[in-house]
Every structure is written in structure tokens, then in C-alpha cells.
C-alpha atoms as a PDB file:
ATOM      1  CA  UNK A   1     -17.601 105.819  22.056  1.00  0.00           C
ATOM      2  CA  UNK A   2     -15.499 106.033  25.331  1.00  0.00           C
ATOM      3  CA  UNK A   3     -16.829 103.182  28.012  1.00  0.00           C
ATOM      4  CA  UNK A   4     -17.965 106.092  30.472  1.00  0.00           C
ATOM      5  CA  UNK A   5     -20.019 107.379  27.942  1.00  0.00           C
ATOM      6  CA  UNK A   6     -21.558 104.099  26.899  1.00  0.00           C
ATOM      7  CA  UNK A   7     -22.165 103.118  30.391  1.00  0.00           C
ATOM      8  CA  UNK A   8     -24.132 106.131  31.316  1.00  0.00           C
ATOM      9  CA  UNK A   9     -25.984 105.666  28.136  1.00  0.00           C
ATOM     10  CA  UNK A  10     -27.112 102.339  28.712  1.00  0.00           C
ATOM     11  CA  UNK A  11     -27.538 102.573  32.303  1.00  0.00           C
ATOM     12  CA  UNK A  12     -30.025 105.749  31.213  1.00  0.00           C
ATOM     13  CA  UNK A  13     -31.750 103.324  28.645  1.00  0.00           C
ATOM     14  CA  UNK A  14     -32.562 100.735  30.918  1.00  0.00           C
ATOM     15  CA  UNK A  15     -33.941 103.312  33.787  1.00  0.00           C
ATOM     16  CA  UNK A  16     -36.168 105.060  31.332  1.00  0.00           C
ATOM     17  CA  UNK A  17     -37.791 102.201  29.760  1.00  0.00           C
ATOM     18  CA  UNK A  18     -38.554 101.609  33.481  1.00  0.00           C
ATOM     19  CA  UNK A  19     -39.717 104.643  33.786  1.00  0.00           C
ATOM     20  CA  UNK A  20     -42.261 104.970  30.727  1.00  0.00           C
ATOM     21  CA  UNK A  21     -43.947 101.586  31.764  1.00  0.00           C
ATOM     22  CA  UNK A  22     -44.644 103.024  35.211  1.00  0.00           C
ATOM     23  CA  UNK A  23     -45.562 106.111  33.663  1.00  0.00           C
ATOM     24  CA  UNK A  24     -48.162 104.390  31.415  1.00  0.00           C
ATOM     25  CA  UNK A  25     -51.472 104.346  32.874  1.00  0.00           C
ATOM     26  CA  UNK A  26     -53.370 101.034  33.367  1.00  0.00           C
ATOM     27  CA  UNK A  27     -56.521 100.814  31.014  1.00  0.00           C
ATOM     28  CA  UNK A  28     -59.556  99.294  31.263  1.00  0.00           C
ATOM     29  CA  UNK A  29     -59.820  95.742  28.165  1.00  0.00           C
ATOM     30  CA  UNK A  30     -61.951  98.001  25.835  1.00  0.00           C
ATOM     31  CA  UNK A  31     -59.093 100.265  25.567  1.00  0.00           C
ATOM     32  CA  UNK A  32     -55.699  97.883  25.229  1.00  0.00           C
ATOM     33  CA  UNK A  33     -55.866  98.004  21.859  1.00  0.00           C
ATOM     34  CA  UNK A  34     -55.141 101.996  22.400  1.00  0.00           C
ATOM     35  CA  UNK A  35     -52.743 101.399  24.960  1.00  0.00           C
ATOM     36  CA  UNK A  36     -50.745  98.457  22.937  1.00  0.00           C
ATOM     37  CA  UNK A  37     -50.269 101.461  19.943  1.00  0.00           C
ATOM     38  CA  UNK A  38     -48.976 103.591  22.703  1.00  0.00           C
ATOM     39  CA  UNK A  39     -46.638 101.278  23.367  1.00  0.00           C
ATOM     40  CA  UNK A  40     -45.766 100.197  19.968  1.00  0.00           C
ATOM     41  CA  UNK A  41     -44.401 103.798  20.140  1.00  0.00           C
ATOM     42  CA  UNK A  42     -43.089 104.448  22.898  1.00  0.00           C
ATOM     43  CA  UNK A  43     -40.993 101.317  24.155  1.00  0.00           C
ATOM     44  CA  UNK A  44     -38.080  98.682  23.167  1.00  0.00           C
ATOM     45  CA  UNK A  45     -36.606 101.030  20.927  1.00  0.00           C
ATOM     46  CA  UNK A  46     -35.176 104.269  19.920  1.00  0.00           C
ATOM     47  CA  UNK A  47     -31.482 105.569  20.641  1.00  0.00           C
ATOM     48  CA  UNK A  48     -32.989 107.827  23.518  1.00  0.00           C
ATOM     49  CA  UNK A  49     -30.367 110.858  22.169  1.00  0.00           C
ATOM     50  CA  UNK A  50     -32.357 113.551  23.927  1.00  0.00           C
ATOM     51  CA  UNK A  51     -33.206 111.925  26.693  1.00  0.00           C
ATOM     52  CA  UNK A  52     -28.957 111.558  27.212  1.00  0.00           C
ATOM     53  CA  UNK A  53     -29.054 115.288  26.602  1.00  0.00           C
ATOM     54  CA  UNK A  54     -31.339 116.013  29.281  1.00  0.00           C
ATOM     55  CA  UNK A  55     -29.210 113.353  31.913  1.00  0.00           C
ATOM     56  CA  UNK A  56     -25.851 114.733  30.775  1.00  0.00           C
ATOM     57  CA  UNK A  57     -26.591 118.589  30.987  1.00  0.00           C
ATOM     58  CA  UNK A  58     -28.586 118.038  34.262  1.00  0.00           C
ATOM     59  CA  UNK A  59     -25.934 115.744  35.673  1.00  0.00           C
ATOM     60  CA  UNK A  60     -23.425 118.704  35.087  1.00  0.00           C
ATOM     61  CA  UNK A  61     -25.917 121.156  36.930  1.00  0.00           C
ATOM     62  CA  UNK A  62     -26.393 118.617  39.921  1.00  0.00           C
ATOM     63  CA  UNK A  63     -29.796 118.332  39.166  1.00  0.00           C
ATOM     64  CA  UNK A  64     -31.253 115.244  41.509  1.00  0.00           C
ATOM     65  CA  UNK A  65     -31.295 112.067  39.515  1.00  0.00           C
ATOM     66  CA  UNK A  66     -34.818 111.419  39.557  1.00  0.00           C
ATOM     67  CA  UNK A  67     -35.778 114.960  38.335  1.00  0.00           C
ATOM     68  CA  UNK A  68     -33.152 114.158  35.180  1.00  0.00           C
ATOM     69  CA  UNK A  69     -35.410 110.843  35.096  1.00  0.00           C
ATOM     70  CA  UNK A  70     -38.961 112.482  34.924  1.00  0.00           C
ATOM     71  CA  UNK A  71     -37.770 115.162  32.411  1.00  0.00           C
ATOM     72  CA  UNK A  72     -35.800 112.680  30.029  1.00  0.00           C
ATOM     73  CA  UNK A  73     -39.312 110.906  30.247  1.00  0.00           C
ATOM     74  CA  UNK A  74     -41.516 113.671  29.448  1.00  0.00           C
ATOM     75  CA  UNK A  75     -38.892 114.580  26.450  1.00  0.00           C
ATOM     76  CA  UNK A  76     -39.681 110.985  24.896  1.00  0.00           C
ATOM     77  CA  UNK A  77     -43.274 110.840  25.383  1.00  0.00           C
ATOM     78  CA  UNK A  78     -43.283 114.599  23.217  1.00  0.00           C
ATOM     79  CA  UNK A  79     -40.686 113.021  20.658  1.00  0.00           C
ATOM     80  CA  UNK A  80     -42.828 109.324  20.110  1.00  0.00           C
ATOM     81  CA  UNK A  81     -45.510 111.911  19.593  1.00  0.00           C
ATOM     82  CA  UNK A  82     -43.914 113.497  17.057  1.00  0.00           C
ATOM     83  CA  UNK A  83     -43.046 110.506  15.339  1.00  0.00           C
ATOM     84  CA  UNK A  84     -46.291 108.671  14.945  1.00  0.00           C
ATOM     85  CA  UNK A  85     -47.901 111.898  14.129  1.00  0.00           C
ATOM     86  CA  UNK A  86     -44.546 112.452  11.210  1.00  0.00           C
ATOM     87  CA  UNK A  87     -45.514 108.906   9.710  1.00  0.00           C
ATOM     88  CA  UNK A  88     -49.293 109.310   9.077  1.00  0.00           C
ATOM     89  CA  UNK A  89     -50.005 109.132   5.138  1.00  0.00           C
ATOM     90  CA  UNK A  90     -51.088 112.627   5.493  1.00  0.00           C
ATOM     91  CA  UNK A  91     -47.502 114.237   7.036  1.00  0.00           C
ATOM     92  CA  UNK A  92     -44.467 111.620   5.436  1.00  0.00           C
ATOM     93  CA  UNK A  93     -46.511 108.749   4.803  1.00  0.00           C
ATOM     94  CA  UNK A  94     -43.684 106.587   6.340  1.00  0.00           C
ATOM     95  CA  UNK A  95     -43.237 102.474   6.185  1.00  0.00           C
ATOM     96  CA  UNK A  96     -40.515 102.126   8.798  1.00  0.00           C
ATOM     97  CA  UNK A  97     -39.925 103.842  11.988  1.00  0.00           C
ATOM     98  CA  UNK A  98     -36.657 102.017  14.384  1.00  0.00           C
ATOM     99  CA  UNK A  99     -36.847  99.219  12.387  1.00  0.00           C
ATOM    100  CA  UNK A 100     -40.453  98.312  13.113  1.00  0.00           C
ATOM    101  CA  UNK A 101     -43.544  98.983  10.921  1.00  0.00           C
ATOM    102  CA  UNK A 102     -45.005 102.123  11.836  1.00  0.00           C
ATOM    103  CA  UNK A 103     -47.817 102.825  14.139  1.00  0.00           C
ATOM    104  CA  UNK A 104     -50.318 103.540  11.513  1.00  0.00           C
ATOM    105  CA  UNK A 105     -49.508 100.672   9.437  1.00  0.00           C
ATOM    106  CA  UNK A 106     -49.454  98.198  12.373  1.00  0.00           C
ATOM    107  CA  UNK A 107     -52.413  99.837  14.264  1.00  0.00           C
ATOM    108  CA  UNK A 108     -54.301 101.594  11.679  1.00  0.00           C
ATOM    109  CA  UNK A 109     -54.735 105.510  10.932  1.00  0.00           C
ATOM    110  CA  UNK A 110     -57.504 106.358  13.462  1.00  0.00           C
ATOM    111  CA  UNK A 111     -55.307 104.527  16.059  1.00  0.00           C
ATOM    112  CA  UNK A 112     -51.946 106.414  15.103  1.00  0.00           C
ATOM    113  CA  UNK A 113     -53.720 110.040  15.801  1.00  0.00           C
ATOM    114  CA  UNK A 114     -55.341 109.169  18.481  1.00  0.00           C
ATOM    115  CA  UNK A 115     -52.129 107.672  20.402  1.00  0.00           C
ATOM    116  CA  UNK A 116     -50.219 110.312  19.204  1.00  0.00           C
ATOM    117  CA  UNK A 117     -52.554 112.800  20.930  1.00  0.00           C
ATOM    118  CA  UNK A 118     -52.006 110.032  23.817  1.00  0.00           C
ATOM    119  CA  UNK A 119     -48.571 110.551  23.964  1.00  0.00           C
ATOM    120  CA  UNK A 120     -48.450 114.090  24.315  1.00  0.00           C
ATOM    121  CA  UNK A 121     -50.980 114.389  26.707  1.00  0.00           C
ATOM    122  CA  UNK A 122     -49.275 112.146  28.893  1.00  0.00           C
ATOM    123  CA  UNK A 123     -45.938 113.972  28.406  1.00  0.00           C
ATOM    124  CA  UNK A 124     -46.982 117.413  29.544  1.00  0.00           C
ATOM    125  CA  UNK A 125     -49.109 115.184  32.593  1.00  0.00           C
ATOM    126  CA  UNK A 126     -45.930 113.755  34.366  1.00  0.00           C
ATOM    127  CA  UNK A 127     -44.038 116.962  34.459  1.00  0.00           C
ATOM    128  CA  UNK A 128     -47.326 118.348  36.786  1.00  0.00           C
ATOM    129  CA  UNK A 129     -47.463 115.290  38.653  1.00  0.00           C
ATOM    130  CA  UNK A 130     -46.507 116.001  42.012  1.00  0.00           C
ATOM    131  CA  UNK A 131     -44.592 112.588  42.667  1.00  0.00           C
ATOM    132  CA  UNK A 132     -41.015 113.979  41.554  1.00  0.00           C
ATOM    133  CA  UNK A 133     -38.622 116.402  43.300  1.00  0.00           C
ATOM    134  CA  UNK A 134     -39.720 119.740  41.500  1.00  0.00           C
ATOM    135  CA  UNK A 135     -41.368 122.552  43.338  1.00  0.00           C
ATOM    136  CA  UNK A 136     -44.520 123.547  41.547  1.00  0.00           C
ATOM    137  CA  UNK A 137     -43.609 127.083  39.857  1.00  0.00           C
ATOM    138  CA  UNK A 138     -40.972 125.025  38.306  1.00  0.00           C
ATOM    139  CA  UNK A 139     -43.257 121.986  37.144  1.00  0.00           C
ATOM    140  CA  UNK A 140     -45.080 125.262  35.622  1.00  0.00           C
ATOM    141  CA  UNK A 141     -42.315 126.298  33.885  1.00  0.00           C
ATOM    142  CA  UNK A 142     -41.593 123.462  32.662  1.00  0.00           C
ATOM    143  CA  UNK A 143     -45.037 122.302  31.362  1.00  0.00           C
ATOM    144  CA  UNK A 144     -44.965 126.349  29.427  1.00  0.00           C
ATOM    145  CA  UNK A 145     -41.640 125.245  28.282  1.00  0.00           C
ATOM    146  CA  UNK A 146     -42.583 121.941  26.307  1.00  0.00           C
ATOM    147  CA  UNK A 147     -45.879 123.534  25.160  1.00  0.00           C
ATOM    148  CA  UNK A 148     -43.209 125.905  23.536  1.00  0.00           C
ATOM    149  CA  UNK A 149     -41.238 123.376  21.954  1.00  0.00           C
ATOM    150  CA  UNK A 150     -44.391 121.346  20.730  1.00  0.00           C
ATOM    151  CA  UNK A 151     -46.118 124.297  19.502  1.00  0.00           C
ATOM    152  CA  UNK A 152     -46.400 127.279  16.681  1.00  0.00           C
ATOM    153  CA  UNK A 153     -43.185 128.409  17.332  1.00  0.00           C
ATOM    154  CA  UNK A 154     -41.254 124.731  17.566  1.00  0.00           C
ATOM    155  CA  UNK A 155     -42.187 121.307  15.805  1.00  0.00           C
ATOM    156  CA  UNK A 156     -45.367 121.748  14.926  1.00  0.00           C
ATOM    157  CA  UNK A 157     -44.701 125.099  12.843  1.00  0.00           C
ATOM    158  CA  UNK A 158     -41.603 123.801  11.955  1.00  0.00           C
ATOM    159  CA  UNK A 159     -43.021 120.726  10.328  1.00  0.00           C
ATOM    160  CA  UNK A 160     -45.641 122.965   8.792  1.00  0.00           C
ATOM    161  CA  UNK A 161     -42.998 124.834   6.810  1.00  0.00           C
ATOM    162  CA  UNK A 162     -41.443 121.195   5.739  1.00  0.00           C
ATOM    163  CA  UNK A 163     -44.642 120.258   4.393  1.00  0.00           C
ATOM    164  CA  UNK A 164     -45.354 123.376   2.961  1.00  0.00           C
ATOM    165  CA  UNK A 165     -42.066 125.148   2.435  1.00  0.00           C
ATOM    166  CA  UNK A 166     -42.205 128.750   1.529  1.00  0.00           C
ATOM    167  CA  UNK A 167     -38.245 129.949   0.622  1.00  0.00           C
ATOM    168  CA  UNK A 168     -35.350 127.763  -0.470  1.00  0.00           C
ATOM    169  CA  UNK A 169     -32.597 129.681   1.110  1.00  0.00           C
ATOM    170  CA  UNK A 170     -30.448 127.996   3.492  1.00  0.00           C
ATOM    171  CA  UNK A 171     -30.683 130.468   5.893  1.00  0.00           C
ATOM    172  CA  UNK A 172     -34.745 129.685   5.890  1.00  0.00           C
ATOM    173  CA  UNK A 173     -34.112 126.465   5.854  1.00  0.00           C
ATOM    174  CA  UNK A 174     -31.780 126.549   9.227  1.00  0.00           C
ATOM    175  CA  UNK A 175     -34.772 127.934  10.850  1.00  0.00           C
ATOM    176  CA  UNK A 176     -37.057 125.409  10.072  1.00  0.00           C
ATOM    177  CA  UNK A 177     -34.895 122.815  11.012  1.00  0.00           C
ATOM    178  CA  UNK A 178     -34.107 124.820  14.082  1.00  0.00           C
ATOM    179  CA  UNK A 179     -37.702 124.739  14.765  1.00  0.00           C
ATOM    180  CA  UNK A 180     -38.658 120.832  13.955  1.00  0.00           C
ATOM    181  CA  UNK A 181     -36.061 119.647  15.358  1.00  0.00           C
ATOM    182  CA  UNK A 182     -34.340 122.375  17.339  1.00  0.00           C
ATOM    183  CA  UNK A 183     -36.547 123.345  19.386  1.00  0.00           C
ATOM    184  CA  UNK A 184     -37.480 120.208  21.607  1.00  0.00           C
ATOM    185  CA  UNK A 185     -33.215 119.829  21.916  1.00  0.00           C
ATOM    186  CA  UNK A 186     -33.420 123.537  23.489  1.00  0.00           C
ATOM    187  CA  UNK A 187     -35.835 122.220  25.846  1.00  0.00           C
ATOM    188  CA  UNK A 188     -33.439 118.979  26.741  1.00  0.00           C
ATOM    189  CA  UNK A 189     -30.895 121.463  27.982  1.00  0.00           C
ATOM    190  CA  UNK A 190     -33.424 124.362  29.566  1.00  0.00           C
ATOM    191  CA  UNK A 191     -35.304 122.311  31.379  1.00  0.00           C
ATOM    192  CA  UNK A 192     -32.230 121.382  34.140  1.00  0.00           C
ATOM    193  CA  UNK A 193     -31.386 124.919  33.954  1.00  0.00           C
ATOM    194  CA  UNK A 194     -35.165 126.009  35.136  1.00  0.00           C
ATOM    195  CA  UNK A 195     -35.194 123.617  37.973  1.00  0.00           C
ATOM    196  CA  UNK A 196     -31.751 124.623  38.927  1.00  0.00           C
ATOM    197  CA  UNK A 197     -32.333 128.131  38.555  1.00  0.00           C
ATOM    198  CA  UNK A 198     -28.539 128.329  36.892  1.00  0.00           C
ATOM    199  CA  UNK A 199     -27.934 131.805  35.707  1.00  0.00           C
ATOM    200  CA  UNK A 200     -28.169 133.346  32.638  1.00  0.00           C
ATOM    201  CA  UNK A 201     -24.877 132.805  31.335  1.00  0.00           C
ATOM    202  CA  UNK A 202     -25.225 129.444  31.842  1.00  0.00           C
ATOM    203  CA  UNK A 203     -28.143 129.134  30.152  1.00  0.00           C
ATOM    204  CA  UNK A 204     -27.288 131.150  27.048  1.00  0.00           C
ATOM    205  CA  UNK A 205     -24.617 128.678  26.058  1.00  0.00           C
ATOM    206  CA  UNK A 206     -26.778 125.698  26.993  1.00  0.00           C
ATOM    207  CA  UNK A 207     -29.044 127.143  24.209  1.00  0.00           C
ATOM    208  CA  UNK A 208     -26.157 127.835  21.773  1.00  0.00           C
ATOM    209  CA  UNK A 209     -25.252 123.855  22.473  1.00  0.00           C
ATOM    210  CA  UNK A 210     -28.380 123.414  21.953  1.00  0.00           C
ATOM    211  CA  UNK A 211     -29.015 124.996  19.084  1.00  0.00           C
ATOM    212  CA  UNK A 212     -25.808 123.737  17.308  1.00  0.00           C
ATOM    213  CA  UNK A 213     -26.579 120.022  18.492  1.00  0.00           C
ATOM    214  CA  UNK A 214     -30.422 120.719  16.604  1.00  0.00           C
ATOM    215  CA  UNK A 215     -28.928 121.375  13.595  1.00  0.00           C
ATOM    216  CA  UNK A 216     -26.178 119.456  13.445  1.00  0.00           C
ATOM    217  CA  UNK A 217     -28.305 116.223  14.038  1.00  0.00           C
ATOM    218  CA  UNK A 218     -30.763 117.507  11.461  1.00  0.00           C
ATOM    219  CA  UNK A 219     -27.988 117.620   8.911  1.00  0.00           C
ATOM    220  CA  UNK A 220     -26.815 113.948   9.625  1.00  0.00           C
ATOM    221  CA  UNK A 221     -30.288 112.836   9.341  1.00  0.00           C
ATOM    222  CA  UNK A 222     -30.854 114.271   5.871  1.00  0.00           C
ATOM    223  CA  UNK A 223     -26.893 112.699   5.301  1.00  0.00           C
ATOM    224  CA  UNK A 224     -28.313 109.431   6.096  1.00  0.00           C
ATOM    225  CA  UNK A 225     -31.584 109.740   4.144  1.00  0.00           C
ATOM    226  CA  UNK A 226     -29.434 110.563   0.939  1.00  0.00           C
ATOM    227  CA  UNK A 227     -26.753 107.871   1.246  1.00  0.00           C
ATOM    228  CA  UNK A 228     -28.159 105.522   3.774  1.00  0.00           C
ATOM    229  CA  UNK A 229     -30.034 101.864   3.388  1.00  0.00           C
ATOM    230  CA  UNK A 230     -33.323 101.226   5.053  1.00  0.00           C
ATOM    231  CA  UNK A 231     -32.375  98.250   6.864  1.00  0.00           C
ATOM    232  CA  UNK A 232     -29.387  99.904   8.214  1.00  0.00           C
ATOM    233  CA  UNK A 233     -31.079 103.217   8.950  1.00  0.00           C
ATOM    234  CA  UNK A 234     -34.271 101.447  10.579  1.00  0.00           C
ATOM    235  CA  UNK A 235     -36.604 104.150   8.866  1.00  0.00           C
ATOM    236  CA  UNK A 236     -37.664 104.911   5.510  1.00  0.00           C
ATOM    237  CA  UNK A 237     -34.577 106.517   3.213  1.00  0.00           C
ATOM    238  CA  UNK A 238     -34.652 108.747  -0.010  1.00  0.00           C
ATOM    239  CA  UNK A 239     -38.100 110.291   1.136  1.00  0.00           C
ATOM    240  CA  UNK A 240     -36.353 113.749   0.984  1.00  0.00           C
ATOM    241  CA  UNK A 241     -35.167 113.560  -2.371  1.00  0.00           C
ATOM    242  CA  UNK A 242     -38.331 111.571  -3.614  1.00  0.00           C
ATOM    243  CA  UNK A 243     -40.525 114.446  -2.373  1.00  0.00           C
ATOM    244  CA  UNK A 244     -38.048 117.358  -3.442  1.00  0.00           C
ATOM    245  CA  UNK A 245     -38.051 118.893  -0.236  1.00  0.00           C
ATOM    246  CA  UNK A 246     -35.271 121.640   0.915  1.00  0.00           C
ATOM    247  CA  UNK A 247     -32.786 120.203   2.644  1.00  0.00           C
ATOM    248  CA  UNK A 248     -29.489 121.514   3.628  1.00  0.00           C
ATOM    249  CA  UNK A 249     -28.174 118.419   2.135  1.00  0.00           C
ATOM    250  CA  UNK A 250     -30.008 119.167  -1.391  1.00  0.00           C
ATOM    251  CA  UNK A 251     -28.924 123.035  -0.943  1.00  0.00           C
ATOM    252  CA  UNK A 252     -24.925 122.902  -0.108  1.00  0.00           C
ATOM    253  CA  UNK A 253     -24.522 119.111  -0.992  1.00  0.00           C
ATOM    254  CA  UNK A 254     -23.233 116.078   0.644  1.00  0.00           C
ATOM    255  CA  UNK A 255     -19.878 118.078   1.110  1.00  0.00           C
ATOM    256  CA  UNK A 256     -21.301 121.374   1.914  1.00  0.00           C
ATOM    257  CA  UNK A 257     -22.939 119.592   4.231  1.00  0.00           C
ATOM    258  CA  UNK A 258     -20.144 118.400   5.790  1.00  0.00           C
ATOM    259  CA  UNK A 259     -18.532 121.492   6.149  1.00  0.00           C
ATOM    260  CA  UNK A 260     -21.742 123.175   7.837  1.00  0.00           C
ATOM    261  CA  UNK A 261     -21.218 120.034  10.408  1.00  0.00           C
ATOM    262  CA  UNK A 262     -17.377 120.796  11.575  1.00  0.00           C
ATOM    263  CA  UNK A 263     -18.372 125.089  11.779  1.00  0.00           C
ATOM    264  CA  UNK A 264     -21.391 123.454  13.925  1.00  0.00           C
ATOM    265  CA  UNK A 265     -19.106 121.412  15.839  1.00  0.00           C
ATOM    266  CA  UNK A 266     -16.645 124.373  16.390  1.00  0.00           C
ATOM    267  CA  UNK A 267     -19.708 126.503  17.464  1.00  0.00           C
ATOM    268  CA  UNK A 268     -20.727 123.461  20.065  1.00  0.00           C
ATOM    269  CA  UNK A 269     -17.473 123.846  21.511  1.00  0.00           C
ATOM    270  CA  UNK A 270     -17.234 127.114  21.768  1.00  0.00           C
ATOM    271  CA  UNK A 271     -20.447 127.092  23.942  1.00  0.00           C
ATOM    272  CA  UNK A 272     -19.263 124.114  26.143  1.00  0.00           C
ATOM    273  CA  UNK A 273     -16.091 126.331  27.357  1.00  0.00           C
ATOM    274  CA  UNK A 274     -18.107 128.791  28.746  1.00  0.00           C
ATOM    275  CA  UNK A 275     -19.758 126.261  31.290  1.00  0.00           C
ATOM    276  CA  UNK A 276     -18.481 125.283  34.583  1.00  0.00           C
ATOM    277  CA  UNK A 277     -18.776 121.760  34.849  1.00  0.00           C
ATOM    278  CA  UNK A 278     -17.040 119.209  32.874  1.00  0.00           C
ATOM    279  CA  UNK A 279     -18.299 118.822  29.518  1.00  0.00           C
ATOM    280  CA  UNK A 280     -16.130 116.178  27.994  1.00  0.00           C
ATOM    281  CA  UNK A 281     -19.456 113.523  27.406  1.00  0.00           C
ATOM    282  CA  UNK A 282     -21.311 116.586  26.051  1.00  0.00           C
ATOM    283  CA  UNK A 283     -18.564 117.324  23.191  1.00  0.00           C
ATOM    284  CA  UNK A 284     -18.540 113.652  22.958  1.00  0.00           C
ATOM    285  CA  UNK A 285     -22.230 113.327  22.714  1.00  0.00           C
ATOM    286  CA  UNK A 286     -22.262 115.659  19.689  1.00  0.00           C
ATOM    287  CA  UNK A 287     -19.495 114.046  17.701  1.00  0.00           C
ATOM    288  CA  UNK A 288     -21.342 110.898  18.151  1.00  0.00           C
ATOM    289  CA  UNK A 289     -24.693 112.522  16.554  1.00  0.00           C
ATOM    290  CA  UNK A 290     -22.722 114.180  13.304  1.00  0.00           C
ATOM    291  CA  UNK A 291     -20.443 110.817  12.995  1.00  0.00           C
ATOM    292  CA  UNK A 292     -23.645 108.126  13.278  1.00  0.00           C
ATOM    293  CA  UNK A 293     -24.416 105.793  10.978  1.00  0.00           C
ATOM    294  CA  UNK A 294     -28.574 105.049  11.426  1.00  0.00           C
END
């Protein structure tokens, strides 16, 4: 990883963390316990990937940096969500989540859901707030955005066809990775377009970034969940395999995979030309995701 690169990174990891613990509402002693799962969640951890996304593409748009702040925010309240709610017995029934013991096992079902539901309350809440610099048809855009991402037609439907997978075919199963995982990634680069109102050029290969990144990082995942360790990983491995899902990894193999990564890669690049702002991080960004090793 170039120094710029990691700077940035870490310079982003330290403001957000700042960020979420402002962001966090104050409770009253009855509900800590709530608020502590919440934050079991949310904080001290996590390699904050789309939250980069979000501060790279909206740097390259000049998008002020506390409205890259507030939506990098928002992106990993919706994610932490995701997580918590991807762990209960019922979904993956996962041990392990960035190296810590999952909300559900540390905090109990009941809790889990119900700061799940928490998080992604709060993460649609903060992008209406009025205490950032976006004008409010764009907050409203944005909020319709996310609900996109979150909903039928992004991780929710896409995990639905996970857990309950219909076709085998890579091609079906490119769209429900597109839509797990996909789909909240698409949001990390629309949302700077919509509050720059960047033009549609722009924003198509933002989305065909995006979309490439998705997958790409989906791919790895499975990678590391077939040949990684637990420990090194800091989740749960050889759940995919265990539970005979359809993976790209378990339909083209480890190699096939690999290949699908570099034509990914190619297609990532090809996107990043068409933009007019310097995109080195960005094309360093994704080799990062399909080179990582947890």
C-alpha cells in the first residue's frame, strides 16, 4: 500500500470513529445495555473499505469534507447492520465477526435484532439530519438511495437468495452477489455524485467501478473463506463450503476465480479512465480488496 494511500486511510479511520460516537445518541441507564450492543458493533473495529470508497470518490468530485464524513458514516451504520443481522443463528449462525465474538453471542439474540434494527435506523437518521452541508432534496435522495441499497432490490433480497438460492449458474449467482454486496458499494460511489450533481457520464462509470469493486470483493471473500484461517481472517471460515452454498468460488474454482478477479480488475479500470479526476488511490483501492489477506 503506497504511504498516501495509507495515510488517508487512517486519517479517515480515526475521523469516523469520531464521528459514530457523536453520532450515537445518549440513553437513558435502563437502556445501556442496548446501547453497549450497538457499540459492540459499530466501533474499534472493521477495515472501514466502504467508508474509503465513499472519501476517495467524493474527494475526486470535491465534495466538502464533512459531507464525505456524514455519508461514510451513514454507509457503516447500514453495513454493522448488516452484519449483526448476517450472524444471528437464524441467517449464518456466525461465532466470530472482526475478531470479536459476535453480537448475539456476546449480547444475546433478542439484543442482536433489536440493535441491528438500531443501527439502521440511525443510519438513514443522520443523512436527514440537518447539521451537515447537504441541501434537503439531496438529504432526500440520499435517504431513497440507501433504502435502495438496504432493501428488496439490494442486501436484503440479495441475502434472501443466499439463504434460499434458486439457480446455480454463475451468471445468477453474479447477481446475487451484486445485490448483497453490490449494491450498498453502488451507493458508496452515488451518493457524492447526488450531492454533487456530477453528470451522467460520470456517474455511469462510478457505477461500473462500482459494480466491478462489489464483485470483485465478494469473490476475495469467498477466496478467503475457502483457504483462509479464522484467527487470521477475524470471522468464521469454511461456512460456505460447510453449508454448500453457490459461490463463484465453488462454481469456477479457486483459479477460475482468479481469473474472474483480473477481467474485474480490467473492467475497474476501464471505468476509472473515463473520469476526470485522478483516480490512482481508486485503482489502488481495488487491487488492495482482490489482493487482501483477512
Amino acid at each position: 500500500m503506497s504511504t498516501t494511500l495509507k495515510a488517508r486511510w487512517e486519517a479517515l479511520r480515526q475521523a469516523l470513529e469520531q464521528e459514530l460516537v457523536a453520532l450515537l445518541p445518549p440513553v437513558a441507564e435502563d437502556l445501556e445495555p442496548l446501547r453497549q450492543a450497538v457499540a459492540h458493533a459499530l466501533l474499534g473495529g472493521g477495515k472501514r473499505i466502504r467508508a474509503l470508497l465513499v472519501e476517495l470518490v467524493g474527494a475526486g468530485l470535491e465534495l466538502a469534507p464533512a459531507a464525505r464524513l456524514r455519508v461514510a458514516a451513514a454507509v457503516e451504520l447500514l453495513h454493522a447492520y448488516s452484519l449483526v443481522h448476517d450472524d444471528l443463528p437464524a441467517m449464518d449462525d456466525a461465532a466470530l465477526r472482526r475478531g470479536r465474538p459476535t453480537v448475539h453471542r456476546a449480547f444475546g439474540e433478542d439484543v442482536a435484532i433489536l440493535a441491528g434494527d438500531a443501527l439502521q435506523a440511525l443510519a438513514f437518521e443522520v443523512l436527514a439530519r440537518e447539521d451537515w452541508p447537504a441541501p434537503p432534496e439531496a438529504r432526500s435522495r440520499l435517504v431513497a438511495a440507501l433504502a435502495r441499497a438496504a432493501g428488496l432490490v439490494g442486501m436484503c433480497g440479495g441475502q434472501y437468495l443466499d439463504l434460499h438460492p434458486a439457480a446455480t449458474r454463475v451468471a445468477a449467482v453474479e447477481r446475487l452477489q451484486r445485490l448483497k454486496t453490490g449494491a450498498l458499494f453502488g451507493f458508496c460511489v452515488e451518493a457524492p455524485a447526488i450531492l454533487q450533481q456530477a453528470p451522467a457520464p460520470i456517474q455511469s462509470a462510478l457505477a461500473r467501478y462500482a459494480e466491478a469493486f462489489g464483485l470483485a470483493f465478494q469473490i476475495t471473500d469467498d477466496l478467503l473463506d475457502l483457504e483462509g484461517a479464522s484467527a487470521h481472517v477475524g470471522k468464521d471460515t469454511g461456512r460456505d463450503a460447510a453449508a454448500g452454498k453457490a459461490t463463484l468460488v465453488a462454481l469456477l474454482g479457486a483459479e477460475g476465480a482468479r481469473r474472474r478477479l483480473r477481467q474485474l480488475q480490467e473492467e475497474a479500470r476501464a471505468a476509472l479512465a473515463e473520469l476526470p479526476f485522478e483516480t490512482r488511490s481508486l485503482e489502488e483501492l481495488f487491487h488492495l480488496v482482490i489482493e487482501r489477506r483477512q
